[in-house]
N, C-alpha and C. Protein backbone atom coordinates (compact mmCIF):
# COMPACT_ATOMS: atom_id res chain seq x y z
N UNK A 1 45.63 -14.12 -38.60
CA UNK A 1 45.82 -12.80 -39.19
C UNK A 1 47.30 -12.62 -39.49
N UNK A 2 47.52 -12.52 -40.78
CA UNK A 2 49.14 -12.15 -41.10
C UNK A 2 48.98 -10.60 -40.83
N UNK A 3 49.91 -10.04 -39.87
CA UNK A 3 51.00 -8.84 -40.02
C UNK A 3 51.82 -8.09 -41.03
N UNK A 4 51.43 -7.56 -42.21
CA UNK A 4 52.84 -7.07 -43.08
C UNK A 4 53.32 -5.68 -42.80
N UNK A 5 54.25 -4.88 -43.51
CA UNK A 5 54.91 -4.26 -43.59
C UNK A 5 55.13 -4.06 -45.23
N UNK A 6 54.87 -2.80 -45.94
CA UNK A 6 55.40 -2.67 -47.02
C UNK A 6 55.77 -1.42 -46.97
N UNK A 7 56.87 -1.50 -47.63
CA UNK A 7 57.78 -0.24 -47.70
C UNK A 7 58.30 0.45 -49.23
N UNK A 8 57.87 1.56 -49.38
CA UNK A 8 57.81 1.48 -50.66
C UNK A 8 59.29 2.72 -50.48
N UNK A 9 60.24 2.77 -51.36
CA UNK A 9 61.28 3.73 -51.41
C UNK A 9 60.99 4.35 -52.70
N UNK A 10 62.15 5.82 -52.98
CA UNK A 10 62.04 6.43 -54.09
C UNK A 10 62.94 5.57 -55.18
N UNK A 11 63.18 4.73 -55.23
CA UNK A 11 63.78 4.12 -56.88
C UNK A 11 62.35 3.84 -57.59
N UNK A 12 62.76 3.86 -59.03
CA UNK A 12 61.87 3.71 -60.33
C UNK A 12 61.13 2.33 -59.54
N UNK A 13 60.11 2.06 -60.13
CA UNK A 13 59.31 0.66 -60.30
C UNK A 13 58.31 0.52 -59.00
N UNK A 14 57.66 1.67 -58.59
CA UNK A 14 56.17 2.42 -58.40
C UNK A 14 54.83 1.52 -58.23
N UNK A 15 55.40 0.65 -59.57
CA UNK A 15 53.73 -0.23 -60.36
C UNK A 15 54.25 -1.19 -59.23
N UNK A 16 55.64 -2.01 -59.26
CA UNK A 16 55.56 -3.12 -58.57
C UNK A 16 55.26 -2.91 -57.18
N UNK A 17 54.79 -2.13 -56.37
CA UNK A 17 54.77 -1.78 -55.11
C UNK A 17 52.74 -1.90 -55.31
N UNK A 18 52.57 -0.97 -56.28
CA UNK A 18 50.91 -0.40 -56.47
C UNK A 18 50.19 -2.12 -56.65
N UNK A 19 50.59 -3.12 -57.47
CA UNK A 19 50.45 -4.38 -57.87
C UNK A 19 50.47 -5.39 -56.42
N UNK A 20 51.58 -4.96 -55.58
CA UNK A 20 51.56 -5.78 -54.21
C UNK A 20 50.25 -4.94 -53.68
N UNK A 21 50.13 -3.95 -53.61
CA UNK A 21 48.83 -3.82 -52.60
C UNK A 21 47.83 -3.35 -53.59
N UNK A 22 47.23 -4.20 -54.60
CA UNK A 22 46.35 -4.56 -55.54
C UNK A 22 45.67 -5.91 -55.27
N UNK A 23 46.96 -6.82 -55.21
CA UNK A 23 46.67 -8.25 -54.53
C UNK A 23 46.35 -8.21 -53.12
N UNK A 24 46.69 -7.22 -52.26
CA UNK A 24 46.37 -7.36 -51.03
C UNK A 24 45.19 -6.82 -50.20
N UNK A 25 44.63 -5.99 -51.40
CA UNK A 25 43.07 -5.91 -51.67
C UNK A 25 41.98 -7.01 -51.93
N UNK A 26 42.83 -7.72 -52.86
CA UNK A 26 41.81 -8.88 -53.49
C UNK A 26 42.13 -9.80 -52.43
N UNK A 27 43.34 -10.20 -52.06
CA UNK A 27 43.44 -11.33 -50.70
C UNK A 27 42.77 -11.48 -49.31
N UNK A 28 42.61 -10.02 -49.19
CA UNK A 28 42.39 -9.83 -47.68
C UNK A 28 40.45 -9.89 -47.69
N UNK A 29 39.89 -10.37 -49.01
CA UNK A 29 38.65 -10.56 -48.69
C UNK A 29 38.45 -12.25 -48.63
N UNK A 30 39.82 -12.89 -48.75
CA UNK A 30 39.67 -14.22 -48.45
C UNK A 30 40.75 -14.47 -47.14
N UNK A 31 41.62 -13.92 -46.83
CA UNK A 31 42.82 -14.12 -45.93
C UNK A 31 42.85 -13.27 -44.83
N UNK A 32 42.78 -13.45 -43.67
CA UNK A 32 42.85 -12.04 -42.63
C UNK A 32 44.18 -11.50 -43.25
N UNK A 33 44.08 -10.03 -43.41
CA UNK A 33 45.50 -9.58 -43.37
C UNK A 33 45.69 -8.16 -42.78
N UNK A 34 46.58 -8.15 -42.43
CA UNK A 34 46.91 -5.94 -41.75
C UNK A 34 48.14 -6.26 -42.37
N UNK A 35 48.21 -4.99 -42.89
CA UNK A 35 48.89 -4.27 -43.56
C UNK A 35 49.06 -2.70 -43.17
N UNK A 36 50.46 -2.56 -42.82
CA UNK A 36 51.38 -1.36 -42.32
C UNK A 36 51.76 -0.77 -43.79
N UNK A 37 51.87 0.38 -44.03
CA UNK A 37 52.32 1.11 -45.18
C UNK A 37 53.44 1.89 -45.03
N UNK A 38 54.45 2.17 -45.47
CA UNK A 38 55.19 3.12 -44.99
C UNK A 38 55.97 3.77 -46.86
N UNK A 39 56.05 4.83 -46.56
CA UNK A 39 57.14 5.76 -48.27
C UNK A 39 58.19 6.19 -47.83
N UNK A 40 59.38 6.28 -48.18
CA UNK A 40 60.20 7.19 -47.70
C UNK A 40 59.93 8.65 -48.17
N UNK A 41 60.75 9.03 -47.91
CA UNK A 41 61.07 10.60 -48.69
C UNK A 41 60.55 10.90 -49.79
N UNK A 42 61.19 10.45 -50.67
CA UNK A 42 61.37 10.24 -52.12
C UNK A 42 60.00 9.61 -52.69
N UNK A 43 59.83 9.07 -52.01
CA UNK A 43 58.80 7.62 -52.92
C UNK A 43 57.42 8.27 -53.27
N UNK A 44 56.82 9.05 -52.45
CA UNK A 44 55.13 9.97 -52.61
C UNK A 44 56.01 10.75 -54.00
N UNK A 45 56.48 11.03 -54.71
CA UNK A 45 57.04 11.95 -55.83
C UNK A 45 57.36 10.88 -57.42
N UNK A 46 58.31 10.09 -56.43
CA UNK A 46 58.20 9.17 -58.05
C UNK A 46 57.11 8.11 -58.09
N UNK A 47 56.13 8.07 -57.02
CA UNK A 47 54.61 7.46 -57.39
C UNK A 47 53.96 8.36 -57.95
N UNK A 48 53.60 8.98 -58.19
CA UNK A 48 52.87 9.85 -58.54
C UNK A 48 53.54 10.30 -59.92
N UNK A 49 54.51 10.54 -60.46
CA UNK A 49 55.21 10.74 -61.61
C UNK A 49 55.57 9.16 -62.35
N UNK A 50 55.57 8.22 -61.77
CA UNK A 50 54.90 6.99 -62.77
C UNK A 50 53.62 6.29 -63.16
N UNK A 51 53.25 6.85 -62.25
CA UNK A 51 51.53 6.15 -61.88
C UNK A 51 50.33 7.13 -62.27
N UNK A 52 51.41 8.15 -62.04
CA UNK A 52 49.92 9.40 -62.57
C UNK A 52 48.48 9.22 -61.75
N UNK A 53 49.07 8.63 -60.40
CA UNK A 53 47.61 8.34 -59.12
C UNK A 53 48.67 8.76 -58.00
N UNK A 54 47.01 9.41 -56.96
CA UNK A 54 47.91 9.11 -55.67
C UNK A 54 48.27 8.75 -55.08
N UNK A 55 48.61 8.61 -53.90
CA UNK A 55 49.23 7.17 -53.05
C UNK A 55 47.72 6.42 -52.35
N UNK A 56 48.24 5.22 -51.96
CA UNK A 56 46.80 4.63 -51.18
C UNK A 56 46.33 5.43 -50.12
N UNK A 57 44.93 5.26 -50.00
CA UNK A 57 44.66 5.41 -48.62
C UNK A 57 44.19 4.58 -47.83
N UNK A 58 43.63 3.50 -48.54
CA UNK A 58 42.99 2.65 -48.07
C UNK A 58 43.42 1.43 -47.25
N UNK A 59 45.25 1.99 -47.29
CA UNK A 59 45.67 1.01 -45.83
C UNK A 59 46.13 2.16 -44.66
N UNK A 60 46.85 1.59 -43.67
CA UNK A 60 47.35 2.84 -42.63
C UNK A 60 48.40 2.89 -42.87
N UNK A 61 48.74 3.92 -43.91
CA UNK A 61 49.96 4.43 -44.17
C UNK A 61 50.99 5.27 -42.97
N UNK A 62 52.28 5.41 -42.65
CA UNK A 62 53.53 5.91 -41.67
C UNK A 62 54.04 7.02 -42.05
N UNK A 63 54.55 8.06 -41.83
CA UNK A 63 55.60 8.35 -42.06
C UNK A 63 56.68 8.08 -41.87
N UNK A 64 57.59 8.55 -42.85
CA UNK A 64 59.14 8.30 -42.94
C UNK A 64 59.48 8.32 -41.38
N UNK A 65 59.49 8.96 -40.94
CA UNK A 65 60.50 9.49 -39.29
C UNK A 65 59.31 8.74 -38.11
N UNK A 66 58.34 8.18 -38.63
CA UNK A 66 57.50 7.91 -37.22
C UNK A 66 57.97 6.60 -36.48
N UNK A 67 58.94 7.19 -35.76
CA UNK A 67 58.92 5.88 -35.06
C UNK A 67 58.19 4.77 -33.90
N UNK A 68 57.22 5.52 -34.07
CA UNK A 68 55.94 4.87 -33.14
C UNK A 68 55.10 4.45 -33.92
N UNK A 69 55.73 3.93 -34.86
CA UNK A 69 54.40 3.05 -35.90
C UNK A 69 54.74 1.79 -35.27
N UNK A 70 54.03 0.92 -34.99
CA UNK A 70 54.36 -0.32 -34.33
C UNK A 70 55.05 -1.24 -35.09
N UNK A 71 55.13 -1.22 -36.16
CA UNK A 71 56.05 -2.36 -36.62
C UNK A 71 57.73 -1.51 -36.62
N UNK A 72 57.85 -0.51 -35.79
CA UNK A 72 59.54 -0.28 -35.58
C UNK A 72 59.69 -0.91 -34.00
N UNK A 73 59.06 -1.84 -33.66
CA UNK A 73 59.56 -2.43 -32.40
C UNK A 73 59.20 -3.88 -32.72
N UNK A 74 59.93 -4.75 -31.82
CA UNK A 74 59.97 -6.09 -31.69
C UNK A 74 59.23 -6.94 -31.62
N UNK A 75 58.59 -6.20 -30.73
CA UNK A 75 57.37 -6.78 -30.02
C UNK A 75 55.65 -6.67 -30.18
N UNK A 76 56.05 -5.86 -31.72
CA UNK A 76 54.88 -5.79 -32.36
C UNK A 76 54.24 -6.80 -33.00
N UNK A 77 55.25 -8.21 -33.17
CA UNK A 77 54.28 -8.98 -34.07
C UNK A 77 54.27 -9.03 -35.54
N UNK A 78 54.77 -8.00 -36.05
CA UNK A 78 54.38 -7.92 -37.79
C UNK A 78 55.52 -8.94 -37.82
N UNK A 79 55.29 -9.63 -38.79
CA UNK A 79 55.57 -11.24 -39.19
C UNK A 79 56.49 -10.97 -40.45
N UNK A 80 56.35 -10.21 -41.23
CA UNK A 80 57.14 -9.92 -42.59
C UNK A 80 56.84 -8.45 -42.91
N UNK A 81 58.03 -8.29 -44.05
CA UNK A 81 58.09 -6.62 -44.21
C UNK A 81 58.64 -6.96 -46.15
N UNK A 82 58.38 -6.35 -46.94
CA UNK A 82 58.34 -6.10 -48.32
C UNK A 82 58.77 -4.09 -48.68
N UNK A 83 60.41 -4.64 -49.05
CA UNK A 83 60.56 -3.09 -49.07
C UNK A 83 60.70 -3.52 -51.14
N UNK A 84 59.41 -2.36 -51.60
CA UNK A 84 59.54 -2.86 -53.22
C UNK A 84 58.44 -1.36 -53.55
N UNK A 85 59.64 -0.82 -54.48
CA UNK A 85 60.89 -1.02 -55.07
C UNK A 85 61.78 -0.92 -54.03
N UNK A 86 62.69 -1.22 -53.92
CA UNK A 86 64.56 -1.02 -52.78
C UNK A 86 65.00 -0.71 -53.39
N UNK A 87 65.02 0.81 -53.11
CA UNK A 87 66.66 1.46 -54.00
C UNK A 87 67.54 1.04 -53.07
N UNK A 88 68.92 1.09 -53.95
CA UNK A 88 70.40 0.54 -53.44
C UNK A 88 70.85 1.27 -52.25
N UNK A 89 70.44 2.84 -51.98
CA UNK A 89 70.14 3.61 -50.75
C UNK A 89 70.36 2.67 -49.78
N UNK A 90 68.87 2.16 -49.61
CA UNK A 90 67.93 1.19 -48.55
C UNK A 90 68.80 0.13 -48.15
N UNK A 91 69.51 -0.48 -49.39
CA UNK A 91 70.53 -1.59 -49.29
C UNK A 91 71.25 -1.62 -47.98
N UNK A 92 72.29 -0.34 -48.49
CA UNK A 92 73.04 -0.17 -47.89
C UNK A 92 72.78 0.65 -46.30
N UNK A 93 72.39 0.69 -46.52
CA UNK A 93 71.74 1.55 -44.49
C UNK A 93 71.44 0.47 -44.32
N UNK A 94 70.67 -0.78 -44.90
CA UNK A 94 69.78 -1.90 -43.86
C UNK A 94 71.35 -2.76 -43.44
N UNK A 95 72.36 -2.63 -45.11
CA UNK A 95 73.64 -4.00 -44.56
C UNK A 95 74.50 -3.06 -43.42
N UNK A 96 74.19 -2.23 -43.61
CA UNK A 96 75.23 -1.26 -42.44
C UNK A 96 74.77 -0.66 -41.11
N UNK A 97 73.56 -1.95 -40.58
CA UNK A 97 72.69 -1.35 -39.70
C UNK A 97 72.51 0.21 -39.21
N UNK A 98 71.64 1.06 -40.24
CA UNK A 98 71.77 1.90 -40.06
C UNK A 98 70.16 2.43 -40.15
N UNK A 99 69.63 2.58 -38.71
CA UNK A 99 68.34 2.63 -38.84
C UNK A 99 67.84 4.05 -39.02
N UNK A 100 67.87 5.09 -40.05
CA UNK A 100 67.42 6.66 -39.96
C UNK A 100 66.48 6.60 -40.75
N UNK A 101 66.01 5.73 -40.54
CA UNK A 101 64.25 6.25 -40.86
C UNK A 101 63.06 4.90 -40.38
N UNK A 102 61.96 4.76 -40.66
CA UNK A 102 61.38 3.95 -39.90
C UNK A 102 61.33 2.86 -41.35
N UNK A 103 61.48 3.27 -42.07
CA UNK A 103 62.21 1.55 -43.24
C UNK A 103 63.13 0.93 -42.56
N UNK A 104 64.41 1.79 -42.49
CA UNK A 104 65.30 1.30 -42.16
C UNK A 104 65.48 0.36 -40.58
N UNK A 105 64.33 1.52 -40.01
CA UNK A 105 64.41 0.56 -38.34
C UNK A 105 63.57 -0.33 -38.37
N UNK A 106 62.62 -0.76 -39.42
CA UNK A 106 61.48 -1.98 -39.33
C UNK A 106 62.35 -2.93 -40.06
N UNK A 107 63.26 -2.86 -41.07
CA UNK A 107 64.20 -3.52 -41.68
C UNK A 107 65.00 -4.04 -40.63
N UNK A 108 65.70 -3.47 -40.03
CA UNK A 108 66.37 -3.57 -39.05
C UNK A 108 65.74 -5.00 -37.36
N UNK A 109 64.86 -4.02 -37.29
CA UNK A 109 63.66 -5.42 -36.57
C UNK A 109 63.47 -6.56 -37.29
N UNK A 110 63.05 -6.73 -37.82
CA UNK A 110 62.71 -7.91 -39.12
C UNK A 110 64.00 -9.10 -38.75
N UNK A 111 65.47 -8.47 -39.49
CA UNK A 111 66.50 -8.89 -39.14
C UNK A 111 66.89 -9.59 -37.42
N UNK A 112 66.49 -8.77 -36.92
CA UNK A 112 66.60 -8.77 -35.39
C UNK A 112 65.96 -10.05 -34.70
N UNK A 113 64.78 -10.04 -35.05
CA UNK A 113 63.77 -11.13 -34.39
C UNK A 113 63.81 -12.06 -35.76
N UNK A 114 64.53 -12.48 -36.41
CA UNK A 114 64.45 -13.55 -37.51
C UNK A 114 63.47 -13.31 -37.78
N UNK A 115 62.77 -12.51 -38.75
CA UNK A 115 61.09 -12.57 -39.47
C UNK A 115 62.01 -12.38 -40.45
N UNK A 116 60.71 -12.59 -41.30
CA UNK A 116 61.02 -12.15 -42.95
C UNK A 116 61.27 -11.06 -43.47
N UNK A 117 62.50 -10.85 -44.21
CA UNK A 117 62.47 -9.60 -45.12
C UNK A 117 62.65 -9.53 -46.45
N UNK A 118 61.57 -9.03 -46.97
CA UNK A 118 62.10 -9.48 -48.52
C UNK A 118 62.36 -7.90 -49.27
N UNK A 119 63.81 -8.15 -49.87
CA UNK A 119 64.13 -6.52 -50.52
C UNK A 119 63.71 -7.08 -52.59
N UNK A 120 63.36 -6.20 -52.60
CA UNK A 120 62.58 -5.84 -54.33
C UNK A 120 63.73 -5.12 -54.77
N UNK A 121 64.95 -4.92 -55.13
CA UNK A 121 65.61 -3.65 -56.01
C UNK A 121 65.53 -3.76 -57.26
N UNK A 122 65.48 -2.80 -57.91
CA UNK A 122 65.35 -2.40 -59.33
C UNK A 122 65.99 -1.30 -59.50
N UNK A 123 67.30 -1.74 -60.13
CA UNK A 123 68.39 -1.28 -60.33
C UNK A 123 68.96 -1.63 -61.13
N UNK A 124 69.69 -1.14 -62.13
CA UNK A 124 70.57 -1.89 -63.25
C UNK A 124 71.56 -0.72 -63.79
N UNK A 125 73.02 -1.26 -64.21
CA UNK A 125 73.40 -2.10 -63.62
C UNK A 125 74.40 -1.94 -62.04
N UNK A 126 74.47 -2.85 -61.55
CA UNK A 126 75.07 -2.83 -59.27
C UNK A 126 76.43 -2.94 -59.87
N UNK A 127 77.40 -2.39 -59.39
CA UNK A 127 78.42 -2.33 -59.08
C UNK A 127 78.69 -3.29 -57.89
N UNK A 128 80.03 -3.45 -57.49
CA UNK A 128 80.52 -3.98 -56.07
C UNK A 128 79.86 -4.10 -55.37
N UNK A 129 79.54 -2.41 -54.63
CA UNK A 129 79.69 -2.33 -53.51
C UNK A 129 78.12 -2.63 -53.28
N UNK A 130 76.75 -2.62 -54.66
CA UNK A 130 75.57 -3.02 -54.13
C UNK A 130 75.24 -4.48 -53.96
N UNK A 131 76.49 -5.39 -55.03
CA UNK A 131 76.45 -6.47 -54.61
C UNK A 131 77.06 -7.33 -53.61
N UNK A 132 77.54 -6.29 -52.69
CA UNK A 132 78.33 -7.13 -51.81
C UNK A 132 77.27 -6.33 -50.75
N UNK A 133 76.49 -5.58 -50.82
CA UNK A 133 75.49 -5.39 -49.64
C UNK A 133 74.19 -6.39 -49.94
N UNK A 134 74.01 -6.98 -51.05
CA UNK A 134 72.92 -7.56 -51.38
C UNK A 134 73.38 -8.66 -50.17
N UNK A 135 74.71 -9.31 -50.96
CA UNK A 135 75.10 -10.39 -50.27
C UNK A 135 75.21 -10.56 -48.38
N UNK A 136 75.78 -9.40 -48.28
CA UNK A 136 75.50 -8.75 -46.69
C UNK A 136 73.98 -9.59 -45.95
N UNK A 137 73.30 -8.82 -46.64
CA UNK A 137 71.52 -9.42 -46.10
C UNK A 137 71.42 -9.90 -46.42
N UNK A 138 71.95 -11.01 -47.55
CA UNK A 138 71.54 -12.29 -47.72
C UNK A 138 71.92 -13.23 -46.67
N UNK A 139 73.17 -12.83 -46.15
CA UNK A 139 73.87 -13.69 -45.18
C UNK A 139 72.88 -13.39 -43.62
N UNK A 140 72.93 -11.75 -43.55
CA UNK A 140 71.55 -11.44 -42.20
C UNK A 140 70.43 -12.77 -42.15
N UNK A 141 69.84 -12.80 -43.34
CA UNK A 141 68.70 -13.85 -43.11
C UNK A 141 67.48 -13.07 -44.71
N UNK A 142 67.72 -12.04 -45.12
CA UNK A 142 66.92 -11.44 -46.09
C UNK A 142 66.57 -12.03 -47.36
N UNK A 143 65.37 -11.73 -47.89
CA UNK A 143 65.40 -12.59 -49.05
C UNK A 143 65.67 -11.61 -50.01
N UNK A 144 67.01 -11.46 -51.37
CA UNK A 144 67.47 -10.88 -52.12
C UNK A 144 66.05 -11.15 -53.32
N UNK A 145 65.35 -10.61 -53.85
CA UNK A 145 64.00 -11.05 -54.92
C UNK A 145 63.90 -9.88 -55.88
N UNK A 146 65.00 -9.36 -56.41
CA UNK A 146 65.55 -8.42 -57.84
C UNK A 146 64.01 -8.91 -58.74
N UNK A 147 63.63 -7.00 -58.74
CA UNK A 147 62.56 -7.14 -60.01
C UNK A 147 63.13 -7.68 -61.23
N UNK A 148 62.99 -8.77 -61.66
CA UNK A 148 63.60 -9.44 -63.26
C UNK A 148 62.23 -10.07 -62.99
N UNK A 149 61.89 -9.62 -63.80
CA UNK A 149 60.10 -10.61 -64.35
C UNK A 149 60.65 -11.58 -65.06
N UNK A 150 59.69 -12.35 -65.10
CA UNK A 150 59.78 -13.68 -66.07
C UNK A 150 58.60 -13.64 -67.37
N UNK A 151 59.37 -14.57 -68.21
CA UNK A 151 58.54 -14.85 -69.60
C UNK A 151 57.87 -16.00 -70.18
N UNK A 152 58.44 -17.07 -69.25
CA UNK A 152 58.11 -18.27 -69.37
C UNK A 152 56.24 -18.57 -69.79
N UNK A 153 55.37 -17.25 -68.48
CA UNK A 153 54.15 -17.77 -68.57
C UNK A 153 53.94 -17.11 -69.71
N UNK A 154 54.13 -16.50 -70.37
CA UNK A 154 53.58 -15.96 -71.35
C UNK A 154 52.67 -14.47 -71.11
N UNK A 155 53.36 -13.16 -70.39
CA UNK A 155 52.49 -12.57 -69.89
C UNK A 155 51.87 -11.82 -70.76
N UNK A 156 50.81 -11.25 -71.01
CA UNK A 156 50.22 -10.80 -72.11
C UNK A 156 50.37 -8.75 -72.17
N UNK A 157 50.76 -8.09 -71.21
CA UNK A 157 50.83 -7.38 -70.78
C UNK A 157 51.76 -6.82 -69.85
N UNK A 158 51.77 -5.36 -69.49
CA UNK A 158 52.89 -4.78 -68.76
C UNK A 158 52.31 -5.71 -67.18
N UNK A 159 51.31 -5.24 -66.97
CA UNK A 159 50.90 -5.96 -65.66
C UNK A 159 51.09 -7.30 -65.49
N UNK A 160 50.53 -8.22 -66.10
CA UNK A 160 50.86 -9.78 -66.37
C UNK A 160 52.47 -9.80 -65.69
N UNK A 161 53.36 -9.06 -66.65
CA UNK A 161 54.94 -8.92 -66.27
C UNK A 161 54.84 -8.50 -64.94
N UNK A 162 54.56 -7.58 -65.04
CA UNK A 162 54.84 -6.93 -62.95
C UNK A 162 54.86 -8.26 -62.22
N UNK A 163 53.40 -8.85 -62.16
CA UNK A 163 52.88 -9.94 -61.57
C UNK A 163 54.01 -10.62 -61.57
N UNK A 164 54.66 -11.49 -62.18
CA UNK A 164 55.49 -12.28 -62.38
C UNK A 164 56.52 -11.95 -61.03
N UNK A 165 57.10 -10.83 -60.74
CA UNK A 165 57.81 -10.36 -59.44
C UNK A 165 56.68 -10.77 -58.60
N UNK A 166 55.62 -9.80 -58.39
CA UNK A 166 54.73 -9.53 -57.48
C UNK A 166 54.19 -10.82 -56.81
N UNK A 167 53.59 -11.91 -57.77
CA UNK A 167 53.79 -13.10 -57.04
C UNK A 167 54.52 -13.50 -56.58
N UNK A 168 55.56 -13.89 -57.16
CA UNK A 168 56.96 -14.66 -56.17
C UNK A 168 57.22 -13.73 -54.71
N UNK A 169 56.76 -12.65 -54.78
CA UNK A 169 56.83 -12.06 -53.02
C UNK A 169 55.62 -12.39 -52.63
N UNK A 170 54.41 -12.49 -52.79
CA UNK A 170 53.51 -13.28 -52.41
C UNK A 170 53.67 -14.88 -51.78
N UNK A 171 54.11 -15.54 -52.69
CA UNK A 171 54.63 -16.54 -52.47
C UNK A 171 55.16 -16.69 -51.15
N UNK A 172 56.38 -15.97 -51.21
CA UNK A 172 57.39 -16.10 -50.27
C UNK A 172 56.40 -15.72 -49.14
N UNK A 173 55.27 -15.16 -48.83
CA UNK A 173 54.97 -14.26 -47.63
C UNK A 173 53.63 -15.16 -47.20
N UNK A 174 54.26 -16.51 -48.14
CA UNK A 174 52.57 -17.81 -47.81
C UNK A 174 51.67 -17.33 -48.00
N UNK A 175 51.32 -16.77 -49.04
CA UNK A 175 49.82 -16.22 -49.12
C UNK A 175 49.69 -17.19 -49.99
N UNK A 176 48.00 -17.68 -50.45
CA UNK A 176 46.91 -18.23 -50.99
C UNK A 176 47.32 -17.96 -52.38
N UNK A 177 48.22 -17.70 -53.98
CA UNK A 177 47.91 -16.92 -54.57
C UNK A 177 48.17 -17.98 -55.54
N UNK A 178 47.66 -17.99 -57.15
CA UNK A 178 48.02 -18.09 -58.43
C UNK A 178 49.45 -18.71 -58.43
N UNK A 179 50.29 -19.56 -59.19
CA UNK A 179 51.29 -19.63 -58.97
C UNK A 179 52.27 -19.36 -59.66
N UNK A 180 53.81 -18.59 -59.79
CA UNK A 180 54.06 -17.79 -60.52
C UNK A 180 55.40 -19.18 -60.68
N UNK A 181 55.12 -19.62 -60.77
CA UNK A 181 56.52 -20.95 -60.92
C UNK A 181 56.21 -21.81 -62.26
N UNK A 182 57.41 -22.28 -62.62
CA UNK A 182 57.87 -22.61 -63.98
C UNK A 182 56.15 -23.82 -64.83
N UNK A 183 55.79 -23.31 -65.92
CA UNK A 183 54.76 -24.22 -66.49
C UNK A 183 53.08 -23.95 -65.62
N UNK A 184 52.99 -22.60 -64.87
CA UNK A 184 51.75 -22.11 -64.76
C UNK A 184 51.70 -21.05 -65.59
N UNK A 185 50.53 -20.76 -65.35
CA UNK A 185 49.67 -19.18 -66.06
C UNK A 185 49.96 -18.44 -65.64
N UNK A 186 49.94 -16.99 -66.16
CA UNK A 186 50.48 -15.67 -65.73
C UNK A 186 49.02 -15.64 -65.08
N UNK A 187 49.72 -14.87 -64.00
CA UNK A 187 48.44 -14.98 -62.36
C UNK A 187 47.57 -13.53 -63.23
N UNK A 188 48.12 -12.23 -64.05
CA UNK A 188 47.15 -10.98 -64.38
C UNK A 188 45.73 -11.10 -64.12
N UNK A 189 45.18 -12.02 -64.47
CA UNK A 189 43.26 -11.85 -64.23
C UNK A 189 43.02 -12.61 -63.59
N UNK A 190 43.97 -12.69 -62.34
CA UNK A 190 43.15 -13.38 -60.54
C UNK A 190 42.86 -11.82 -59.88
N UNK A 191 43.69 -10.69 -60.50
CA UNK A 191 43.39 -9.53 -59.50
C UNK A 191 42.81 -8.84 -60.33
């Protein structure tokens, strides 16, 4: 049974978050998986104002401040965490260990016990100071995975494109999936 963590923040790019737990619908009827949900503040407002849907229910979603969701401790086990979209916010509280909210303190764990963290930002264009926090958690142990879709497969669609991110964090998180690497098919109609 994989453990995740997804963390969705208020920066633009909504779909790429809705697309990770699209696939993790269709996976988890071949893959054991649990899945932790968590929004910040912000994020239930600009989902809903890009997506024109509501948020899931159909995983066990957190609140922002709960810090008794089990993946804000160590010793919970969750194996990887996916904060997508990552506003530059998030960046900077995770490179400046600064845990005030339960993103930030499951981010923070992740780091702590060497698990995986993979940050999604979609942002354009970073100045300095977001690229020298990127670099920050890159050096922590984080995987830096900037929404820039690819074109190579030929995606036929806005979704096809999403995918193109959305796999490669798949990827990274060893799941079973389509493969989003140079001279395959755009993964769109596996989900």
């Amino acid at each position: 049974m994989k453990r995740l963590v997804v963390a969705v923040t208020g920066a633009s790019g909504s779909l790429y978050a809705a697309r990770l737990l699209d696939w993790f619908r269709s996976l988890r009827e071949k893959q054991p998986l649990e899945v932790g949900v968590v929004f910040s503040e912000n994020a239930p407002t600009v989902w809903e104002w890009e997506l024109q849907q509501p948020m899931p229910r159909d995983f066990p979603c957190y609140a922002a401040k709960d810090y008794f969701a089990p993946f804000a401790s160590g010793s919970s086990r969750y194996e990887a965490m996916v904060i997508i979209p990552c506003s530059m916010g998030t960046v900077g509280r995770i490179a400046g260990g600064i845990s005030d909210d339960l993103i930030t303190r499951a981010a923070d764990v992740m780091l702590k016990e060497r698990r995986r963290l993979i940050l999604v930002p979609r942002e354009t264009p970073l100045h300095a100071g977001h690229l020298e926090n990127l670099l920050a958690l890159t050096r922590l142990g984080a995987i830096v995975l900037p929404a820039m879709p690819s074109f190579y497969g030929r995606p036929s669609d806005i979704l096809g494109l999403v995918d193109t991110v959305v796999v490669r964090v798949l990827d990274l998180l060893g799941l079973e999936v389509p493969s989003a690497r140079w001279g395959s098919e755009s993964p769109v109609s596996s989900v």
